[in-house]
Each structure stands twice: as C-alpha cells, then as structure tokens.
PDB file of N, CA and C in Angstrom:
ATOM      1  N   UNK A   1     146.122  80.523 131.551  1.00  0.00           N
ATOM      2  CA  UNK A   1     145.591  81.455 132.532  1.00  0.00           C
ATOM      3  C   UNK A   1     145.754  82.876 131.987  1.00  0.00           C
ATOM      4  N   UNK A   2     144.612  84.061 132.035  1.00  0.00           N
ATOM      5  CA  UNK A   2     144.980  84.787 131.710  1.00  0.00           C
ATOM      6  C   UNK A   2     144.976  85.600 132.887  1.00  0.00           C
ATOM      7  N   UNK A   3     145.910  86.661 132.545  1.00  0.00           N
ATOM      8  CA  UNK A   3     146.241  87.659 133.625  1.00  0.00           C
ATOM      9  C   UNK A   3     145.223  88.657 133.527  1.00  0.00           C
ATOM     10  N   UNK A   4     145.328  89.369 134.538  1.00  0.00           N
ATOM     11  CA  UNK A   4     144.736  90.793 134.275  1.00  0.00           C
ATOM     12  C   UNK A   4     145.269  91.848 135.627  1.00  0.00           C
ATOM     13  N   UNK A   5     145.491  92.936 135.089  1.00  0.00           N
ATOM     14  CA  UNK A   5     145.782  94.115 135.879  1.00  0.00           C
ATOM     15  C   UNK A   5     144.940  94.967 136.341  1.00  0.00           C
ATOM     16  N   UNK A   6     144.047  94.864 137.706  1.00  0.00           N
ATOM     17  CA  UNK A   6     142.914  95.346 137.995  1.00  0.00           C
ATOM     18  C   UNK A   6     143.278  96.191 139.487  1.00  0.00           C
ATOM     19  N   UNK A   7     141.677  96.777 140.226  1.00  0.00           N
ATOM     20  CA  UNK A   7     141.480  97.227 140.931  1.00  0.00           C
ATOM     21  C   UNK A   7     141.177  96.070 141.960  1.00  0.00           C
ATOM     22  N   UNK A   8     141.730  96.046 143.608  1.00  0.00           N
ATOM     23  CA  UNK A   8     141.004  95.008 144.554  1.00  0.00           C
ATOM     24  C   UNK A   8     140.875  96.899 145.569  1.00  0.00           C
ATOM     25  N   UNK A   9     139.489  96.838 145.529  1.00  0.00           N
ATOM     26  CA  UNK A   9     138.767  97.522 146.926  1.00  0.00           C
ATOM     27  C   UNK A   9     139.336  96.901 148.367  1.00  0.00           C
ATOM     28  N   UNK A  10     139.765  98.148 148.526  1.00  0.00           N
ATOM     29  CA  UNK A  10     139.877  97.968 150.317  1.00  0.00           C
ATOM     30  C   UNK A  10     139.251  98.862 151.024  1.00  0.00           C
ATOM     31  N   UNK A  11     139.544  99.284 152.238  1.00  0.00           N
ATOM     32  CA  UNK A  11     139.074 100.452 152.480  1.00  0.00           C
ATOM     33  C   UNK A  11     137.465 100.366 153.486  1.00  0.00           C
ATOM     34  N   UNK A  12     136.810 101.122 153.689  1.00  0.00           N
ATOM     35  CA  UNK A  12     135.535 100.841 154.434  1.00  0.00           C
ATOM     36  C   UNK A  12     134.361 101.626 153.435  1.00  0.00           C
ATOM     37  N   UNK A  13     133.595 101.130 153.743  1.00  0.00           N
ATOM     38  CA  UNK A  13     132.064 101.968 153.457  1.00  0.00           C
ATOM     39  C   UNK A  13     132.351 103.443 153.010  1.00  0.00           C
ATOM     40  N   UNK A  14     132.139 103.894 152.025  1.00  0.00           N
ATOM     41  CA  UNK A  14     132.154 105.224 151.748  1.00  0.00           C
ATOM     42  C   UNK A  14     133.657 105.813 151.923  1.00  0.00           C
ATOM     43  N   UNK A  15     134.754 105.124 152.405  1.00  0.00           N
ATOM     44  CA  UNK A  15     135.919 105.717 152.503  1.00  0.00           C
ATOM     45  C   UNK A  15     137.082 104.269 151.413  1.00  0.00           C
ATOM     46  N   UNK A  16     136.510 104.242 150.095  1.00  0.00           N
ATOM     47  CA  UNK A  16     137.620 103.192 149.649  1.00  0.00           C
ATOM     48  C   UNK A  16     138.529 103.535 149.368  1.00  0.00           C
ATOM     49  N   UNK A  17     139.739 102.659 149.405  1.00  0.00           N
ATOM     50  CA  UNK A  17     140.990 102.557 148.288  1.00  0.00           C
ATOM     51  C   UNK A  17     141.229 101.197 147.722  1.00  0.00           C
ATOM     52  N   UNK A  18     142.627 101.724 146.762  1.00  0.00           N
ATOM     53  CA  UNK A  18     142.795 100.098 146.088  1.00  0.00           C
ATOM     54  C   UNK A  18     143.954 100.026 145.834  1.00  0.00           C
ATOM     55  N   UNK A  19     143.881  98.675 145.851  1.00  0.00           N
ATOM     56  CA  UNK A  19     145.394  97.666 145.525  1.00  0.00           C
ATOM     57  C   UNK A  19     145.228  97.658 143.781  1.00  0.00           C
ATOM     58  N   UNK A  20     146.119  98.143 143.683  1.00  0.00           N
ATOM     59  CA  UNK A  20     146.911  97.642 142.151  1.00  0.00           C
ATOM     60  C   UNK A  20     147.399  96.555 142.188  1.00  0.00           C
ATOM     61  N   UNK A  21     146.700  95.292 141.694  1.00  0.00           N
ATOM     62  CA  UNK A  21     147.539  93.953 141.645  1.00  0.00           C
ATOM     63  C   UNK A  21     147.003  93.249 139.930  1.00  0.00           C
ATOM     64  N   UNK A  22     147.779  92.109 140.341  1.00  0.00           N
ATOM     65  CA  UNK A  22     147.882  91.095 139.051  1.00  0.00           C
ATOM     66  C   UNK A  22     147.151  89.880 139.312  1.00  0.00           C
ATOM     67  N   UNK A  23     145.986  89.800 138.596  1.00  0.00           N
ATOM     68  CA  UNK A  23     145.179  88.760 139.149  1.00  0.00           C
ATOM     69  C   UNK A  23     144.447  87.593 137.869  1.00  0.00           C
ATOM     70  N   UNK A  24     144.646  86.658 138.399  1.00  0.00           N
ATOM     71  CA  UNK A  24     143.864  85.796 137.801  1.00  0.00           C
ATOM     72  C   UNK A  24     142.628  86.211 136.808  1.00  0.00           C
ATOM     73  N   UNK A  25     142.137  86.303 135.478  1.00  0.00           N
ATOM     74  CA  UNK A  25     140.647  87.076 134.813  1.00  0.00           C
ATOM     75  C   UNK A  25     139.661  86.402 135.683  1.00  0.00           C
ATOM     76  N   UNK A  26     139.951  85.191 135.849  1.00  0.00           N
ATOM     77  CA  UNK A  26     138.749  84.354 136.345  1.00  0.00           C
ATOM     78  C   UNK A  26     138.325  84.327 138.060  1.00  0.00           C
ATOM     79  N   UNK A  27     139.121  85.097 138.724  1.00  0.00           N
ATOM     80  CA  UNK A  27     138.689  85.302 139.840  1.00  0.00           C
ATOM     81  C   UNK A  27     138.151  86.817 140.208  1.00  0.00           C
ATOM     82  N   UNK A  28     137.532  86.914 141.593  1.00  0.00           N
ATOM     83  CA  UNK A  28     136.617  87.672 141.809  1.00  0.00           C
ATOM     84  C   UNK A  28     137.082  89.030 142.382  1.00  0.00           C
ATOM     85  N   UNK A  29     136.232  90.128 142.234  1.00  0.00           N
ATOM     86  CA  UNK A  29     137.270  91.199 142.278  1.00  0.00           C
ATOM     87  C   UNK A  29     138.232  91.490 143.302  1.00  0.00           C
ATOM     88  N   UNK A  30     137.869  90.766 144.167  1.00  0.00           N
ATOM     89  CA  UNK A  30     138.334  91.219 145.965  1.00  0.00           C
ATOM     90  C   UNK A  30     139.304  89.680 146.498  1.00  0.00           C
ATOM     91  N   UNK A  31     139.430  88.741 145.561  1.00  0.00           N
ATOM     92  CA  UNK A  31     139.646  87.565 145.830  1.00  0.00           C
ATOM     93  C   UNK A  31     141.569  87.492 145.832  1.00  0.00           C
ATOM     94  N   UNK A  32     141.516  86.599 146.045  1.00  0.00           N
ATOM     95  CA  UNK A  32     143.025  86.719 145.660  1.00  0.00           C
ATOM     96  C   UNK A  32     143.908  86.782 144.613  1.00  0.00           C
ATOM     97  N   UNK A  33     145.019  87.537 144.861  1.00  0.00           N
ATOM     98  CA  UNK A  33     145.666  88.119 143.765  1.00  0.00           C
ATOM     99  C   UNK A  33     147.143  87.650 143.879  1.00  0.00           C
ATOM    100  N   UNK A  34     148.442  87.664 142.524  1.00  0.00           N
ATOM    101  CA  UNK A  34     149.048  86.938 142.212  1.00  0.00           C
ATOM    102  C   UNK A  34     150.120  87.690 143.159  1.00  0.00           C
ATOM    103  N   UNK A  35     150.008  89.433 142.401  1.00  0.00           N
ATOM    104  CA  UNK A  35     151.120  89.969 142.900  1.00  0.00           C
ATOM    105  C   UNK A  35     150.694  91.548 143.218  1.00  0.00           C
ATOM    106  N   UNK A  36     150.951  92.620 144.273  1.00  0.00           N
ATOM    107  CA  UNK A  36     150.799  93.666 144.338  1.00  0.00           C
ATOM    108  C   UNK A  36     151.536  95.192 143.604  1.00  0.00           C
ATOM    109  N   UNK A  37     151.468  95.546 142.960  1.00  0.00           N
ATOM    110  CA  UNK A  37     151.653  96.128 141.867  1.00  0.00           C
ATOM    111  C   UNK A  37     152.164  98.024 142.799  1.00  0.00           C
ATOM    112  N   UNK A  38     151.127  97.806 142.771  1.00  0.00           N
ATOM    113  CA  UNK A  38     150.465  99.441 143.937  1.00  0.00           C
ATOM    114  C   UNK A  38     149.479  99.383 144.182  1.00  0.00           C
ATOM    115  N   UNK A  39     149.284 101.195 144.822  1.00  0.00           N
ATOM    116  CA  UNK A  39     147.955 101.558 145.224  1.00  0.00           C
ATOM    117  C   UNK A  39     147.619 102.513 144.612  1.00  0.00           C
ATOM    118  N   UNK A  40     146.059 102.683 144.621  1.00  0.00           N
ATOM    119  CA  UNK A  40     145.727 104.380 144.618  1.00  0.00           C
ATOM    120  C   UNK A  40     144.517 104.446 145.324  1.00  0.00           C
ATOM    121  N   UNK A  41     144.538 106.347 145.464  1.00  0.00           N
ATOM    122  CA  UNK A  41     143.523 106.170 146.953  1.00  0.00           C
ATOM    123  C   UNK A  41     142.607 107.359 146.595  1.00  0.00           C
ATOM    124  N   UNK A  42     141.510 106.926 145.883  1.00  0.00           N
ATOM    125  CA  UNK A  42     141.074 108.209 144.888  1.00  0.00           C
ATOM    126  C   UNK A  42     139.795 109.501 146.001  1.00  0.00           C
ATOM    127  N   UNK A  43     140.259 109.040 147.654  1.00  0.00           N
ATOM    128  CA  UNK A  43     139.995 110.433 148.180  1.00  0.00           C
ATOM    129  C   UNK A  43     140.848 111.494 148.428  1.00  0.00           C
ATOM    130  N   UNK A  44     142.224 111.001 147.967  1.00  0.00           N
ATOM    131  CA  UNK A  44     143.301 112.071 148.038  1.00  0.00           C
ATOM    132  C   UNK A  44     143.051 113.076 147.227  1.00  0.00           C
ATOM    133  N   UNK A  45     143.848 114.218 146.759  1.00  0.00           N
ATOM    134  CA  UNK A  45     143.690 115.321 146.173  1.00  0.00           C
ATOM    135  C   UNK A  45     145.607 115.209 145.371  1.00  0.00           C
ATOM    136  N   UNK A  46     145.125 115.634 144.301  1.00  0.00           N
ATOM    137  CA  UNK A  46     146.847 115.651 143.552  1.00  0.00           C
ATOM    138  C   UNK A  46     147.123 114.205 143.075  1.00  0.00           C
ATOM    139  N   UNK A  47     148.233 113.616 143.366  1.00  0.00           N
ATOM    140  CA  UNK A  47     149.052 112.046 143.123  1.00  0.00           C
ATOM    141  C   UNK A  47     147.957 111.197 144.174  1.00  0.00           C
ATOM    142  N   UNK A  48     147.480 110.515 143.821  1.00  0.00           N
ATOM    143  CA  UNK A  48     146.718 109.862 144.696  1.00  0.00           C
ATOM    144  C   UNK A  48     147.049 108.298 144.095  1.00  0.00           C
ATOM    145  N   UNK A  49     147.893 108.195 143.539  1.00  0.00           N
ATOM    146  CA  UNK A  49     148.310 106.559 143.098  1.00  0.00           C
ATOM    147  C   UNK A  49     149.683 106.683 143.654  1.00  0.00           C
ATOM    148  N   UNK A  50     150.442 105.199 143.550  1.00  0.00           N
ATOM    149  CA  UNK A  50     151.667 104.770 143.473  1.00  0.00           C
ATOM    150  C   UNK A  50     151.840 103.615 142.543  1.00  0.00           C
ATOM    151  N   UNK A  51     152.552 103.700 141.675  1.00  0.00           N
ATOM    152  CA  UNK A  51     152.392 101.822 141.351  1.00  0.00           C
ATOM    153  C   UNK A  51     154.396 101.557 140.845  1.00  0.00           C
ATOM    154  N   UNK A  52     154.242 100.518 140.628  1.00  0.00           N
ATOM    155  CA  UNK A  52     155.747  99.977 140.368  1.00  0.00           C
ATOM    156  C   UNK A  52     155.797  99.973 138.596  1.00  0.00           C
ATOM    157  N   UNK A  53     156.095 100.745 138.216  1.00  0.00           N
ATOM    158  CA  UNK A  53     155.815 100.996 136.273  1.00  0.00           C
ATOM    159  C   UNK A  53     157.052  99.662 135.996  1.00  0.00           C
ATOM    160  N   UNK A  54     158.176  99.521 136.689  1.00  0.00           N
ATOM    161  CA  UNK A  54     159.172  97.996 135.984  1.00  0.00           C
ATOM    162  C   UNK A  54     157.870  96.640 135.796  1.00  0.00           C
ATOM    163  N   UNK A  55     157.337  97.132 137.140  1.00  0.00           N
ATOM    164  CA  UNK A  55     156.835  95.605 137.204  1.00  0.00           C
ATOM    165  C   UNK A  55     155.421  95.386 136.484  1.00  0.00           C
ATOM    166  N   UNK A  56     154.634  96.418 136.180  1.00  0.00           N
ATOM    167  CA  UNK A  56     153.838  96.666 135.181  1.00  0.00           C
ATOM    168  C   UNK A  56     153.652  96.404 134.108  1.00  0.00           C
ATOM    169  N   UNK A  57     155.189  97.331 133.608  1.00  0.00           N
ATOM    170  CA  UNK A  57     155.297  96.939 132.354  1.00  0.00           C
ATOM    171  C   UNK A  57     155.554  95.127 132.468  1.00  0.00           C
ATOM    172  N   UNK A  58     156.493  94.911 132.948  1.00  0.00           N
ATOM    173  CA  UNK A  58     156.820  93.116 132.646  1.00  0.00           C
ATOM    174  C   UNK A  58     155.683  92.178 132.710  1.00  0.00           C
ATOM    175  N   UNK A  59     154.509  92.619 133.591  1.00  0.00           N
ATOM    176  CA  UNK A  59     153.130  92.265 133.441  1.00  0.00           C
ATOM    177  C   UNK A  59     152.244  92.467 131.966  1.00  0.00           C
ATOM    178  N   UNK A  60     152.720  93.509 131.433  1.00  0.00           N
ATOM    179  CA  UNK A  60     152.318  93.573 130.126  1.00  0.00           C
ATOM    180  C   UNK A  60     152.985  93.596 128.901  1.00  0.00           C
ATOM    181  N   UNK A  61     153.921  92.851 129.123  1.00  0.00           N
ATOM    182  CA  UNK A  61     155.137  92.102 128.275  1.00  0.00           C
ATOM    183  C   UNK A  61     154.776  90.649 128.139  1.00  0.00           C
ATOM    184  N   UNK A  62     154.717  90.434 129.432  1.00  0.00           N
ATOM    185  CA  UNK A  62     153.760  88.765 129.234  1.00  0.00           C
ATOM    186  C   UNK A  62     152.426  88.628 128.746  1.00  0.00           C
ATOM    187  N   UNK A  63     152.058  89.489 128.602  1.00  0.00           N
ATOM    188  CA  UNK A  63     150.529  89.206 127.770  1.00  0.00           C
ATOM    189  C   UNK A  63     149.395  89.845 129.182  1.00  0.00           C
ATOM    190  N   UNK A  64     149.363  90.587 130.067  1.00  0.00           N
ATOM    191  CA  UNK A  64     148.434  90.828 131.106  1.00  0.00           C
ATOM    192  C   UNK A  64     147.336  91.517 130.325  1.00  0.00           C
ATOM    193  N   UNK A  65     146.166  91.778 131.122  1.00  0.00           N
ATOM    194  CA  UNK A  65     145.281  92.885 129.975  1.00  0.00           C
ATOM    195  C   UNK A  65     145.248  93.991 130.989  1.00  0.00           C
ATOM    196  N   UNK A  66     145.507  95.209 131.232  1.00  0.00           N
ATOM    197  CA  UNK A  66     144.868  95.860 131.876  1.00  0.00           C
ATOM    198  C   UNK A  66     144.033  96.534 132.086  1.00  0.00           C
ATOM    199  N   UNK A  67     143.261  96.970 133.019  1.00  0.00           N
ATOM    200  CA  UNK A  67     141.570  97.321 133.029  1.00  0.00           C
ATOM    201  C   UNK A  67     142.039  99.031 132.687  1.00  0.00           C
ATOM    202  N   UNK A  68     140.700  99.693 132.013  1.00  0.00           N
ATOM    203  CA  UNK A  68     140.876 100.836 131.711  1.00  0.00           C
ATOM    204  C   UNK A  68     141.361 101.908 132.759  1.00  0.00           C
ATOM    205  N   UNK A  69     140.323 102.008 134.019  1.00  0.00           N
ATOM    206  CA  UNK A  69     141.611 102.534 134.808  1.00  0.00           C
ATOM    207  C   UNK A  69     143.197 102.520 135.272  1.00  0.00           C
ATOM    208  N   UNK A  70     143.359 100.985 135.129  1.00  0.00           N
ATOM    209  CA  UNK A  70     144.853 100.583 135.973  1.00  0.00           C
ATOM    210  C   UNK A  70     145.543 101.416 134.375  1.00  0.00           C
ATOM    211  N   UNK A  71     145.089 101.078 133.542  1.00  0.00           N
ATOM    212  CA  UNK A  71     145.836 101.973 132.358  1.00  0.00           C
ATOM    213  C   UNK A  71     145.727 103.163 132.209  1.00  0.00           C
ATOM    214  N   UNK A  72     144.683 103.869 132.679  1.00  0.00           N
ATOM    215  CA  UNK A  72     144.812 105.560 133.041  1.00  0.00           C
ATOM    216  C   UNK A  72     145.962 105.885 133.875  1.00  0.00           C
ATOM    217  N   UNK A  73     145.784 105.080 135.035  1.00  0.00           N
ATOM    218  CA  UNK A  73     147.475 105.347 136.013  1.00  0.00           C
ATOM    219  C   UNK A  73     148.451 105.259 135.284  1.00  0.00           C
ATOM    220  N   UNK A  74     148.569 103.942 135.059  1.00  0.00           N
ATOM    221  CA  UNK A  74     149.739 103.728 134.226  1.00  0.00           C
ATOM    222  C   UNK A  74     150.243 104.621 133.206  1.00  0.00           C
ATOM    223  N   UNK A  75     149.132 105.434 132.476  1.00  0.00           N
ATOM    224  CA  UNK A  75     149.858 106.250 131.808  1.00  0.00           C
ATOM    225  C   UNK A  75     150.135 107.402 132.541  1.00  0.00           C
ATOM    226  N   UNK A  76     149.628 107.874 133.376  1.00  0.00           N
ATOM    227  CA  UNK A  76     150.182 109.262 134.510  1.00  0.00           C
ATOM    228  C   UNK A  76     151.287 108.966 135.340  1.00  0.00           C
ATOM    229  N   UNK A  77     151.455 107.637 135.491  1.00  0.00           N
ATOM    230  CA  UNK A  77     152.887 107.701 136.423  1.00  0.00           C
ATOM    231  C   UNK A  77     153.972 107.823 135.543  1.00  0.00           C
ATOM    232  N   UNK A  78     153.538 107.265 133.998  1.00  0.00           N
ATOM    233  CA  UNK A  78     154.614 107.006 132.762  1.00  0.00           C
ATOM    234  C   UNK A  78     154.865 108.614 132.383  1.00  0.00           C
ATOM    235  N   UNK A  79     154.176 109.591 132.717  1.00  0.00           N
ATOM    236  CA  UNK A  79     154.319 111.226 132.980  1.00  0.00           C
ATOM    237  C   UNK A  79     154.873 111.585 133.708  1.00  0.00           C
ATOM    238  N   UNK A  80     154.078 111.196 134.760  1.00  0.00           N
ATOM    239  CA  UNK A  80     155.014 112.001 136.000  1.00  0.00           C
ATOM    240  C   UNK A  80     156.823 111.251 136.036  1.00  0.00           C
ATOM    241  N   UNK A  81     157.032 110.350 135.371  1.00  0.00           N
ATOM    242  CA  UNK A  81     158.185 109.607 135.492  1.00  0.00           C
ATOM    243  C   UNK A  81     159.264 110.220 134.594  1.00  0.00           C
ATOM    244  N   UNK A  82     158.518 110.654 133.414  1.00  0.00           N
ATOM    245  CA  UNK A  82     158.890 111.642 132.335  1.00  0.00           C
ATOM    246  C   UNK A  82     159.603 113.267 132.875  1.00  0.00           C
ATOM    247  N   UNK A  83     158.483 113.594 133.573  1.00  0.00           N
ATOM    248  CA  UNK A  83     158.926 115.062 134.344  1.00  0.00           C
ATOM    249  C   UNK A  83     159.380 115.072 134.868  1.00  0.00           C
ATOM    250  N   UNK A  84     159.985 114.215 136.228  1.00  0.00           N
ATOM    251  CA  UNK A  84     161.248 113.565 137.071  1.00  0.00           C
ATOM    252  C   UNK A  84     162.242 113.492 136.595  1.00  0.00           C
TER     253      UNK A  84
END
C-alpha cells in the first residue's frame, strides 16, 4: 500500500478548507483517510495551517509521498518551528 500525504477538502462552496491527512494513493480525494495530520485554511491571512511536524515526519520515514503542497507546509511549519 502506498501512502500519501495529501489535501481532503472540506468546507462549503466557495468557502474551502483542508484536512492534512495520510491516505491511501489509491483512494479518492475526499474518501477516507488513515490518519489526521492537520489543517490549513487558505482564506485566512498570515499562519493559515497547523499540522503535527513529529507525526509527518514519521509518515515520511515510512516511505509516505507527499503532495507538493502538503510539502510547501511542511516546510513553513519546519520554519516557523525554527524561529520558536
């Protein structure tokens, strides 16, 4: 099975957000997922993510792939975690 570290849409019509989770490659984007990771909520202004960087990383220690955004976060929280 391969993993992957993606976006699941929530949210309504014209107002989305998303779950940071760990999901199956072979299932569908909105479908079910293994484990919840974080969020981000890209109508905010400033920090508009949260995610769990331990559990991330251990997701991509096991071999996960992550999608180009969830890896844009990932590297800004691995910043902002830095400047903290």
């Amino acid at each position: 099975m391969m993993v992957a570290l993606r976006l699941n849409r929530q949210g309504t019509k014209d107002r989305p957000y998303y779950k940071i989770v760990a999901v199956d490659s072979r299932k569908r984007r909105d479908g079910r997922y293994i484990e919840q990771l974080g969020v981000y909520n890209p109508m905010t202004e400033g920090t508009n993510f949260n995610i769990d960087l331990e559990k991330a990383e251990q997701w991509i220690k096991n071999g996960a792939q992550p999608s180009d955004t969830v890896r844009s976060i990932i590297k800004k929280a691995r910043a902002a975690a830095l400047e903290a």
